[in-house]
C-alpha atoms as a PDB file:
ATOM      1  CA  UNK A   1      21.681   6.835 -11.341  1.00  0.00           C
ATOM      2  CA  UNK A   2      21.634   4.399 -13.898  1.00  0.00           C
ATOM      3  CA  UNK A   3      21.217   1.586 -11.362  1.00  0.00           C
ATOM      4  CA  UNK A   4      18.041   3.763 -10.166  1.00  0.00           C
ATOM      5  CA  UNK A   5      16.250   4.022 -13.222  1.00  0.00           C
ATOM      6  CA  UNK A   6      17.123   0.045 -14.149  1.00  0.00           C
ATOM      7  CA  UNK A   7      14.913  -0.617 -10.523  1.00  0.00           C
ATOM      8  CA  UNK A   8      12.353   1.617 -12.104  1.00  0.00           C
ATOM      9  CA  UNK A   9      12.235  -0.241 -15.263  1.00  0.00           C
ATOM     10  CA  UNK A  10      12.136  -3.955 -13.273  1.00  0.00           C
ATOM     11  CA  UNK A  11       9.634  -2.623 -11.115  1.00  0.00           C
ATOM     12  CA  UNK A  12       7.016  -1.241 -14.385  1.00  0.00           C
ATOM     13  CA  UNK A  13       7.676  -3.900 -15.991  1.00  0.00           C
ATOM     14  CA  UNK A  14       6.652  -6.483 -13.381  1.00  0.00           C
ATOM     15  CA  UNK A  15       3.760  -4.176 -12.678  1.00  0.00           C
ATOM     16  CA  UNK A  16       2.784  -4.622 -16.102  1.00  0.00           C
ATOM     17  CA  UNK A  17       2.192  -8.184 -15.561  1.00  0.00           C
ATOM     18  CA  UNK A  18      -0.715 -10.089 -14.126  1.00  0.00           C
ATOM     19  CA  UNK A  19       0.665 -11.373 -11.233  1.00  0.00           C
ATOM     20  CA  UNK A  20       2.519  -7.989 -10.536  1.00  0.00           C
ATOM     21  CA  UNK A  21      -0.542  -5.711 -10.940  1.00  0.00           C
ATOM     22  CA  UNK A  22      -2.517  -8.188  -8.248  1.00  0.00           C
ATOM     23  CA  UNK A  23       0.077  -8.172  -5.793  1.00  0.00           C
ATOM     24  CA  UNK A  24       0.475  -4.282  -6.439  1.00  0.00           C
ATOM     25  CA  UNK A  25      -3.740  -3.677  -5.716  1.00  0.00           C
ATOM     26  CA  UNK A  26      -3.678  -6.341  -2.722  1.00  0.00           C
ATOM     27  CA  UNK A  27      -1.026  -4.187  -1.049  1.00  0.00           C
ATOM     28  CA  UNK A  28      -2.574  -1.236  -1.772  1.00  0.00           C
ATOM     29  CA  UNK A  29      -5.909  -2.472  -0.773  1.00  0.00           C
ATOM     30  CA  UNK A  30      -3.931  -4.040   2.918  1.00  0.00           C
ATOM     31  CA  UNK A  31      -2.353  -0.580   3.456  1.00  0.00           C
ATOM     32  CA  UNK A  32      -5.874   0.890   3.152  1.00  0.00           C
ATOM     33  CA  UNK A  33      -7.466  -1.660   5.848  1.00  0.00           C
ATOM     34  CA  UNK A  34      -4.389  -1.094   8.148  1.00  0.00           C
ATOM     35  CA  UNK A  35      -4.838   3.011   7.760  1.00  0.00           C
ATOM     36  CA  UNK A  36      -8.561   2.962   8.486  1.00  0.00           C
ATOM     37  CA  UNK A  37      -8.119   0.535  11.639  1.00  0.00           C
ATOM     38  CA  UNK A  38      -6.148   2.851  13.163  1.00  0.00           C
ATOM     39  CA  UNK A  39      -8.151   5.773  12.461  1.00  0.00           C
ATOM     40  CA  UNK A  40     -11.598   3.592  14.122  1.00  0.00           C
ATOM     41  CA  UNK A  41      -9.120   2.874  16.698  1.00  0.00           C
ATOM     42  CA  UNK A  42      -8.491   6.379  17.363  1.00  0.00           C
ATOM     43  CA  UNK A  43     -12.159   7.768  16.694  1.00  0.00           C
ATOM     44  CA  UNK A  44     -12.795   4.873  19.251  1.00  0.00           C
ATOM     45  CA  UNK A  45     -10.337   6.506  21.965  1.00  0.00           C
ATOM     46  CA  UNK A  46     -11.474   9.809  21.611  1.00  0.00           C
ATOM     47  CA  UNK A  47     -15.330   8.959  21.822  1.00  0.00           C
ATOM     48  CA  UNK A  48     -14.678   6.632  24.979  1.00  0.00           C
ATOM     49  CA  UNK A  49     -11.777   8.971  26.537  1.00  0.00           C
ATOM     50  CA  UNK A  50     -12.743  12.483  25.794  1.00  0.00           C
END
């Protein structure tokens, strides 16, 4: 448990940096791009393929 919450700390505090919060919005902004691909990529099957 301990080792769990000492991941938890490393990870907050390199989220409290600069460099941390940027790479934390970037993937957050990717997984966002990724999600609605594949929902125009679905909205594109059904409107083509019934």
């Amino acid at each position: 448990m301990k080792r769990l919450l000492g991941y938890a700390r490393a990870i907050r505090q390199y989220l409290a940096t600069e460099k941390g919060a940027y790479d934390f919005y970037d993937a957050v902004r990717a997984v966002f791009v990724i999600f609605l691909s594949m929902a125009a990529a679905l909205a594109l099957t059904f409107f083509l393929f019934g």
